[in-house]
Protein backbone atom coordinates (compact mmCIF):
# COMPACT_ATOMS: atom_id res chain seq x y z
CA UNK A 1 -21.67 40.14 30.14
CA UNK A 2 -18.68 37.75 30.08
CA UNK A 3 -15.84 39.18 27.83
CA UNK A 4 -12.69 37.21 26.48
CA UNK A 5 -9.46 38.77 26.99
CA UNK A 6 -7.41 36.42 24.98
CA UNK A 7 -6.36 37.83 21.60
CA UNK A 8 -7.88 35.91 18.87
CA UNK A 9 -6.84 36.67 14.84
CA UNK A 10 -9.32 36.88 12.87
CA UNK A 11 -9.80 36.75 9.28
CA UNK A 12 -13.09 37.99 7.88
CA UNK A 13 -13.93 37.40 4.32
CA UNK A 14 -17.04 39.66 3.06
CA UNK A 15 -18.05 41.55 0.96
CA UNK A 16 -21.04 43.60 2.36
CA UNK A 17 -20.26 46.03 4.48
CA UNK A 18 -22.95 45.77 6.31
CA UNK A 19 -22.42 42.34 7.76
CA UNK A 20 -19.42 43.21 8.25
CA UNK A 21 -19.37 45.59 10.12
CA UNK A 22 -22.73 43.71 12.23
CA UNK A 23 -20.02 41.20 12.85
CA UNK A 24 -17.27 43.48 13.86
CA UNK A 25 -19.47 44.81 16.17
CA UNK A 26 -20.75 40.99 17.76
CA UNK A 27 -16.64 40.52 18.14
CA UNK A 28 -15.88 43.98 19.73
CA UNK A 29 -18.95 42.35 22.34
CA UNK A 30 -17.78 39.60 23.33
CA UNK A 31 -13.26 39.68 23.00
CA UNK A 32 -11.74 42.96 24.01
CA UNK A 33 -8.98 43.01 21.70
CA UNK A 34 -9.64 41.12 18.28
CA UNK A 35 -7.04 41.12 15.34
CA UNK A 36 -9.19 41.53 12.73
CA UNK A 37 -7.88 41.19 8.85
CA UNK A 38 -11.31 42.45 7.08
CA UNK A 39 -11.04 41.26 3.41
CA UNK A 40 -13.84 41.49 0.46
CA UNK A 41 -13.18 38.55 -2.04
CA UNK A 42 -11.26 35.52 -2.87
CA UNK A 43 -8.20 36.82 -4.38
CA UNK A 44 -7.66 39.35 -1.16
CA UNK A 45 -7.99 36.17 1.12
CA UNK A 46 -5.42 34.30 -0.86
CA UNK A 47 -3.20 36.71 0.01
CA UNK A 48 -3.45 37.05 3.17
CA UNK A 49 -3.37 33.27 4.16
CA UNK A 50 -0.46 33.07 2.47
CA UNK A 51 0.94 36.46 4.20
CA UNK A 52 -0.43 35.71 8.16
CA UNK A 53 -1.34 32.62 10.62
CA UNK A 54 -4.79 33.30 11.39
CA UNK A 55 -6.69 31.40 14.27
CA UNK A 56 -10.16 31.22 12.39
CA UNK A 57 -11.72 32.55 9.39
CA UNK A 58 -15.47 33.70 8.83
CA UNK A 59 -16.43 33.06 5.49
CA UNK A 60 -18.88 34.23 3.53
CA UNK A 61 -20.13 32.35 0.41
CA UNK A 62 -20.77 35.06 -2.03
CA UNK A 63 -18.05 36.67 -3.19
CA UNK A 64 -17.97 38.85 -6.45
CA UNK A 65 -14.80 36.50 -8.06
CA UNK A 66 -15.98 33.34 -6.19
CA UNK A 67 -18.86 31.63 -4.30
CA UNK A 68 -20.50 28.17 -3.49
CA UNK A 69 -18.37 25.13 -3.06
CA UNK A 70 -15.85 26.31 -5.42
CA UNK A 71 -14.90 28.73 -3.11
CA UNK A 72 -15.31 26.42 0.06
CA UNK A 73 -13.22 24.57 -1.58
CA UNK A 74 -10.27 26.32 -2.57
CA UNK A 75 -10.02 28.38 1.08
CA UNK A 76 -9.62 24.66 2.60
CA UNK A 77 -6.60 23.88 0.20
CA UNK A 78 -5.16 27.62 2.03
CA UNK A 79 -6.61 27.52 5.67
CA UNK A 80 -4.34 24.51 6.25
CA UNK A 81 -5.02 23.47 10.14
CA UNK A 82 -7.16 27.15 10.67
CA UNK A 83 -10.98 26.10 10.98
CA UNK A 84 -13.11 27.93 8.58
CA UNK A 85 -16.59 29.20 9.69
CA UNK A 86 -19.23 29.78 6.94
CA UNK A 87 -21.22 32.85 7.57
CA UNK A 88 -24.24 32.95 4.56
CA UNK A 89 -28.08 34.49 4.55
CA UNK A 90 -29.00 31.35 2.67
CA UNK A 91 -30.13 28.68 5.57
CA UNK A 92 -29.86 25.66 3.12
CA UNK A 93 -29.59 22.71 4.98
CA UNK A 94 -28.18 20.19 2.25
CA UNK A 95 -25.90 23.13 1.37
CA UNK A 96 -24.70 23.74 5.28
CA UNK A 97 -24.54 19.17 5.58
CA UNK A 98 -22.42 19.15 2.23
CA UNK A 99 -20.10 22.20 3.65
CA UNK A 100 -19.25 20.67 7.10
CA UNK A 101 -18.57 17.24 5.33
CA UNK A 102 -16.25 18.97 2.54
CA UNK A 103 -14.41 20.00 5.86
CA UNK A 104 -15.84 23.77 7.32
CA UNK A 105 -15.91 23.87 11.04
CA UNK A 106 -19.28 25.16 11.36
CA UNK A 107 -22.12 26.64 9.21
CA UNK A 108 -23.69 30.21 10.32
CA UNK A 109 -27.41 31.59 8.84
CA UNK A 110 -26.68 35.34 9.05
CA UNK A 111 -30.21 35.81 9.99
CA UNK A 112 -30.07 34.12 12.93
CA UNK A 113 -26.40 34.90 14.27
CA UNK A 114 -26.05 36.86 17.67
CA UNK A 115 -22.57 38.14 19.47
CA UNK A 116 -23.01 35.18 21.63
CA UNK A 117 -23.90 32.50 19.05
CA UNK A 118 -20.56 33.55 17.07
CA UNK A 119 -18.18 33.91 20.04
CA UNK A 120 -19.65 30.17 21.18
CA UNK A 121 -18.56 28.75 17.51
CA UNK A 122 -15.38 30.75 17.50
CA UNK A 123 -13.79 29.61 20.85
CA UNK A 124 -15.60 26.04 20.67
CA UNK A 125 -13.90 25.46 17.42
CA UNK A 126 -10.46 27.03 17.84
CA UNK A 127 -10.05 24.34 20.96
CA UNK A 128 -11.75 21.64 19.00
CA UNK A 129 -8.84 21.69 16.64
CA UNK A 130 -6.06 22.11 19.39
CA UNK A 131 -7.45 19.12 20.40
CA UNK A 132 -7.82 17.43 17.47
CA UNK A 133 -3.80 18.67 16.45
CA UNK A 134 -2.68 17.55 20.11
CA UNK A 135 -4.18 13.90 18.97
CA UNK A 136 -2.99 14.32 15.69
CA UNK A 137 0.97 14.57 17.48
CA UNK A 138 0.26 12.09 19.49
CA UNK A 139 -0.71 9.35 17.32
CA UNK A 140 1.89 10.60 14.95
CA UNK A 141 4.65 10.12 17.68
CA UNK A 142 3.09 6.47 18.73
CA UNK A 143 2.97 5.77 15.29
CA UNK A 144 6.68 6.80 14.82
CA UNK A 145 7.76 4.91 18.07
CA UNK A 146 5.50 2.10 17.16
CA UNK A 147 6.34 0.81 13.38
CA UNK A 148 10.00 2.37 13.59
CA UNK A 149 11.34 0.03 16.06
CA UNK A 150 13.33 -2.62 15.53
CA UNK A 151 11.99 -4.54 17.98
CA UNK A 152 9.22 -6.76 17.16
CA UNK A 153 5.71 -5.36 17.97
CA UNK A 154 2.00 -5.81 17.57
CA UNK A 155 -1.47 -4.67 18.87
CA UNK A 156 -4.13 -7.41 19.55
CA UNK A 157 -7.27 -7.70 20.93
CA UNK A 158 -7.63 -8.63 24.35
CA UNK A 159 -10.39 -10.85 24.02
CA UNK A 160 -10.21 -12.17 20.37
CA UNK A 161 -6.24 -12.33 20.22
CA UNK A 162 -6.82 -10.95 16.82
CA UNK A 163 -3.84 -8.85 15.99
CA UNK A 164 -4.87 -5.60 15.16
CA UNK A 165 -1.45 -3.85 13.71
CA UNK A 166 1.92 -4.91 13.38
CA UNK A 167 5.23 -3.30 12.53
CA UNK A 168 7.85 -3.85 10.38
CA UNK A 169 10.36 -5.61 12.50
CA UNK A 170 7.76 -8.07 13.52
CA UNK A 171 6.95 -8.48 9.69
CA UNK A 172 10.81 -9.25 9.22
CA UNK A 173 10.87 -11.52 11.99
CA UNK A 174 8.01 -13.83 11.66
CA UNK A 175 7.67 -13.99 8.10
CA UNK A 176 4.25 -12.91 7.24
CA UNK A 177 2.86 -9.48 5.51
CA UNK A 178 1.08 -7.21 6.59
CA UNK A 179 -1.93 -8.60 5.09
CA UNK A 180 -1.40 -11.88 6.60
CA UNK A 181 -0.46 -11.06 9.66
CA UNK A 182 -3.84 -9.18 10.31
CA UNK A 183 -5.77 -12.15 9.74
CA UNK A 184 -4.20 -14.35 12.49
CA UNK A 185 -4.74 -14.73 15.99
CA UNK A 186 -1.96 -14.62 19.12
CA UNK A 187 -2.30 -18.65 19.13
CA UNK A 188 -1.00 -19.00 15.42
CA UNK A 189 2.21 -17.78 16.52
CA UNK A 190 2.99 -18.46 20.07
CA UNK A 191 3.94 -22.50 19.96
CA UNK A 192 3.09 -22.35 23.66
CA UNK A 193 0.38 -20.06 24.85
CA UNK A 194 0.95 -19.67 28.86
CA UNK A 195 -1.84 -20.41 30.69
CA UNK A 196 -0.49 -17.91 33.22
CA UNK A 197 -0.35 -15.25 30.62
CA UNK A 198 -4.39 -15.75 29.77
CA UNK A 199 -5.24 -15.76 33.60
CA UNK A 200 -3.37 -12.44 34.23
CA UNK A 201 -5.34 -11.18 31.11
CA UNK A 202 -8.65 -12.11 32.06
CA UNK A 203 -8.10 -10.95 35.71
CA UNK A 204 -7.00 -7.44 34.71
CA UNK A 205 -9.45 -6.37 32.29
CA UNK A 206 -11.16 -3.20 32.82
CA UNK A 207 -7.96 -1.41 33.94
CA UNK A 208 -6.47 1.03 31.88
CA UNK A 209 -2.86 0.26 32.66
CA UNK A 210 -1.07 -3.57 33.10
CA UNK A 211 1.97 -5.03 31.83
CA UNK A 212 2.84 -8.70 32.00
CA UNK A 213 6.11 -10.04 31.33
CA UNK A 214 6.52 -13.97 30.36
CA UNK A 215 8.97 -16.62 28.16
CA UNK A 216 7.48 -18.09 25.41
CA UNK A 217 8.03 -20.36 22.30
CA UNK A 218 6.92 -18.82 18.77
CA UNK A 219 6.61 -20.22 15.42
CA UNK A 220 7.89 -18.12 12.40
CA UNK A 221 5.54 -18.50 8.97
CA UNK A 222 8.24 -20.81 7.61
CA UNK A 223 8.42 -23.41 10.84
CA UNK A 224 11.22 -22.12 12.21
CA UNK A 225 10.77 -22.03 16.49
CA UNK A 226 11.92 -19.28 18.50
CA UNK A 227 12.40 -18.30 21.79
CA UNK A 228 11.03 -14.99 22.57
CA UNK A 229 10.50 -12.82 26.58
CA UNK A 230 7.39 -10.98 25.60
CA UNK A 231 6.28 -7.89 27.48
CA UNK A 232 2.51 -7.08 27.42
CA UNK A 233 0.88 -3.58 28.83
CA UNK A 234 -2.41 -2.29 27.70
CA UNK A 235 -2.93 0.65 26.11
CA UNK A 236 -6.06 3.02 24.64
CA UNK A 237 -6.69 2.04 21.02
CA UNK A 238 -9.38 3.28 18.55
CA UNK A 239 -12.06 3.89 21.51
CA UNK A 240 -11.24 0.84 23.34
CA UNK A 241 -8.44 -1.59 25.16
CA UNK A 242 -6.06 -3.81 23.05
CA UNK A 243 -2.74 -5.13 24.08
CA UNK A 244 0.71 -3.86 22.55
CA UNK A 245 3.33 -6.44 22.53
CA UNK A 246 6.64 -5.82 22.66
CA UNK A 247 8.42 -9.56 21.43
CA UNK A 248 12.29 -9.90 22.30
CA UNK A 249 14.43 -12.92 20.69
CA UNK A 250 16.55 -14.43 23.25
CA UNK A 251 16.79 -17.78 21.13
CA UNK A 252 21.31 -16.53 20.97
CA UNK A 253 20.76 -15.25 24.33
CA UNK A 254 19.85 -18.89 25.31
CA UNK A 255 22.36 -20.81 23.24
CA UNK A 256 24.69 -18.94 24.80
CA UNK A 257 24.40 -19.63 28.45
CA UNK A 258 23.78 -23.04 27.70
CA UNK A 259 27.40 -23.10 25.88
CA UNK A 260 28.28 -21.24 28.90
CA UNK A 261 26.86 -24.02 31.34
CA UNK A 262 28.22 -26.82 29.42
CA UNK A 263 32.32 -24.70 29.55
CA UNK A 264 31.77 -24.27 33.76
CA UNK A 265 30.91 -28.02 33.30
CA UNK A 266 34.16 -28.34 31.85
CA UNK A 267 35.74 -25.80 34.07
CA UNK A 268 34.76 -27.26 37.29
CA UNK A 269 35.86 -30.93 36.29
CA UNK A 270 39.27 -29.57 35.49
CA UNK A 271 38.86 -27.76 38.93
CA UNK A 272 38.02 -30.90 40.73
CA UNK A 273 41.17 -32.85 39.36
CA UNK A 274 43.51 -30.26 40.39
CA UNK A 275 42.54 -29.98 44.00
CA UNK A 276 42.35 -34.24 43.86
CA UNK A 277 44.35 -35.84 41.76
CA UNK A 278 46.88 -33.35 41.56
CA UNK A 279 46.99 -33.13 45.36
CA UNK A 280 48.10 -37.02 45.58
CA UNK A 281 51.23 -37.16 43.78
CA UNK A 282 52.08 -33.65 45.00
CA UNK A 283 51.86 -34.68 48.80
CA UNK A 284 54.18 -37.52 48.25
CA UNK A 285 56.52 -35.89 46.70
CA UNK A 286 56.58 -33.13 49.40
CA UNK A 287 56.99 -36.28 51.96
CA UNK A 288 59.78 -37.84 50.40
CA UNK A 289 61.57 -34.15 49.99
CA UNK A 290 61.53 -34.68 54.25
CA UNK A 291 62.87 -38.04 54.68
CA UNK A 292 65.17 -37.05 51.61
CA UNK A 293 66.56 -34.04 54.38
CA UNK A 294 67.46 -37.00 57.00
CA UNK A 295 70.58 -37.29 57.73
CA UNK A 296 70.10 -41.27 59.39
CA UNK A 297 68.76 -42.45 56.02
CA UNK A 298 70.61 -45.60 54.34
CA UNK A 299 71.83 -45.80 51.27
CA UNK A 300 69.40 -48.40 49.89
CA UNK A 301 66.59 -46.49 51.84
CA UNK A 302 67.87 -43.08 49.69
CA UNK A 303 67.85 -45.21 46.66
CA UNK A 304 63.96 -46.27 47.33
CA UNK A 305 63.18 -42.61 47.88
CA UNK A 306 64.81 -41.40 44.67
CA UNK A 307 62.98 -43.76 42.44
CA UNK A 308 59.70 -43.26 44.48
CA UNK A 309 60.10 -39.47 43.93
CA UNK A 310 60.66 -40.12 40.06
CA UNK A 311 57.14 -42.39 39.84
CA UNK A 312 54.99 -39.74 41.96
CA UNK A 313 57.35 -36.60 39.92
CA UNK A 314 55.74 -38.67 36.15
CA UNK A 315 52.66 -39.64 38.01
CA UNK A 316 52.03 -35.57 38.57
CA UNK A 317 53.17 -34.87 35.49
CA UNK A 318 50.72 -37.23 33.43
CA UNK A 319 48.30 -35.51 35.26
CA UNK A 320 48.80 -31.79 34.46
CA UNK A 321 49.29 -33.41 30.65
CA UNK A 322 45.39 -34.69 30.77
CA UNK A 323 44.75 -30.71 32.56
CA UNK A 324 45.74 -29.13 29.73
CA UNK A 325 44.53 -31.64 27.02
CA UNK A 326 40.83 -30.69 28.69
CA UNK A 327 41.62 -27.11 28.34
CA UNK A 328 42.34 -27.11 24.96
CA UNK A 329 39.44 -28.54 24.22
CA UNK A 330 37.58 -25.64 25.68
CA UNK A 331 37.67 -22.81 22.76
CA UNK A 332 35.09 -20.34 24.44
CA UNK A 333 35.16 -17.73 21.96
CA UNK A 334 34.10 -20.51 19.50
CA UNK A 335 31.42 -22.18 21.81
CA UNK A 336 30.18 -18.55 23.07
CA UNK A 337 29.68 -16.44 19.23
């Protein structure tokens, strides 16, 4: 006989004692140590589940100061996130359907209950709702990460291109409510649907992981074009594959190297004329400073060099006026906000 060693904390809520103890005794079977709080109505298990954490409670349904749905009710609104197991002698079968969808864990007939049968319920449903609170956290923290960021986002359907949720930076950005943004398609937005993009999708379906990376053009509800890198990866979404889109506006990012393009333009034409033009005037002047040092010179010949070094001394001088003219013209903290 296979017995449990982890220590489970049970609350028991009955009033016979002979059940109770018949399901003491089914516990003591099958878990060597359990914590169990043994209480005999309504008012005693208030107090308790507002005193102690309990990891499941047996219930019965007929209790001298409550009973029926009333009291199903009412331990829900206390158990909080503990699953409640419904222990009864009545097997009525629209009863036990009504319990489970009011939100009990499981329904037990008395009659037919065994150490196994209970120990089965107890540790199925204790890991049932781990599981169910580990998804819970989960989508809580996607959700979080998902409609709190202010970048852009959506889910859409792989096949379709149906958006399936947005958040609220994409509903900032594009124009649209919620509401209307659920009832358009990937191709409503994107101006220019890549061709590559779709070919990457179709070719990767199937696999539970992918993320594509692309530039595209998309149109805001109001006209307005945009350029935008989008990053793709497919995720696990309500029992099946959608994409989640993660949509980055580089439309500044763009303007700016283009203003940045058109100042190198600038840049390297200034650069140009001062290792050409400049270089002209510069290397007569450096020649004439030579024949200027002879000492076999003439006087008319000194006179031709003087007014030759004057011309090419203006001529350079014109130049570096045009030099800084273009560089004035270049404001790149205006061209570059």
């Amino acid at each position: 006989m296979n017995i449990s060693e982890n220590t489970y904390h049970i609350l028991l809520v009955e009033d016979n004692p002979g059940d109770a103890f018949l399901v003491k005794d089914y516990l003591s079977e099958k878990i060597i140590n359990p914590i169990i709080d043994h209480v005999t109505n309504f008012k005693q298990a208030e107090a308790s589940l507002k005193e102690k954490h309990f990891d499941i409670i047996l219930l019965d349904l007929s209790l001298p100061d409550l009973n029926g749905e009333e009291l199903i009710t009412k331990m829900l609104d206390l158990s909080g996130d503990t699953p409640i197991l419904i222990l009864t002698g009545f097997p009525d079968i629209d009863f036990s359907l009504n319990s489970l969808k009011l939100g009990v864990s499981d329904y037990l007939v008395k009659d037919e209950l065994n150490a196994t049968a209970l120990f089965k319920s107890i540790v199925y449903n204790i890991e049932r709702k781990k599981t169910f609170s580990r998804l819970e956290t989960s989508e809580k923290r996607y959700s979080d990460l998902f409609h709190l960021s202010p970048q852009p986002m959506w889910v859409y359907n792989e096949k379709t291109l149906r958006f399936l949720d947005v958040n609220k930076a994409a509903i900032e950005k594009y124009g649209y409510n919620e509401e209307e943004f659920l009832k358009l398609k990937l191709t409503d937005i994107q101006n220019t649907f890549s061709g590559k993009l779709n070919a990457l999708l179709q070719n990767t379906k199937g696999r539970e992981k992918m993320f594509l990376q692309n530039l595209s053009q998309h149109k805001t509800k109001n006209g307005d074009l945009i350029k935008v890198e989008i990053k793709n990866t497919r995720i696990n979404y309500k029992h099946g594959f959608a994409i989640l889109c993660i949509a980055t506006d580089i439309s500044e990012r763009l303007s700016y190297f283009q203003a940045l393009k058109k100042q190198n333009e600038k840049l390297s034409e200034i650069a140009w004329i001062q290792s050409h033009m400049v270089r002209s005037p510069l290397t007569k002047i450096m020649g004439i400073v030579d024949l200027l040092k002879s000492k076999e010179i003439t006087d008319e010949e000194f006179t031709y060099l003087i007014k030759s070094l004057e011309d090419s001394s203006r001529d350079l001088d014109e130049i570096i006026r045009k030099i800084n003219k273009k560089s004035k013209n270049i404001n790149l903290n205006q061209q570059l906000s």
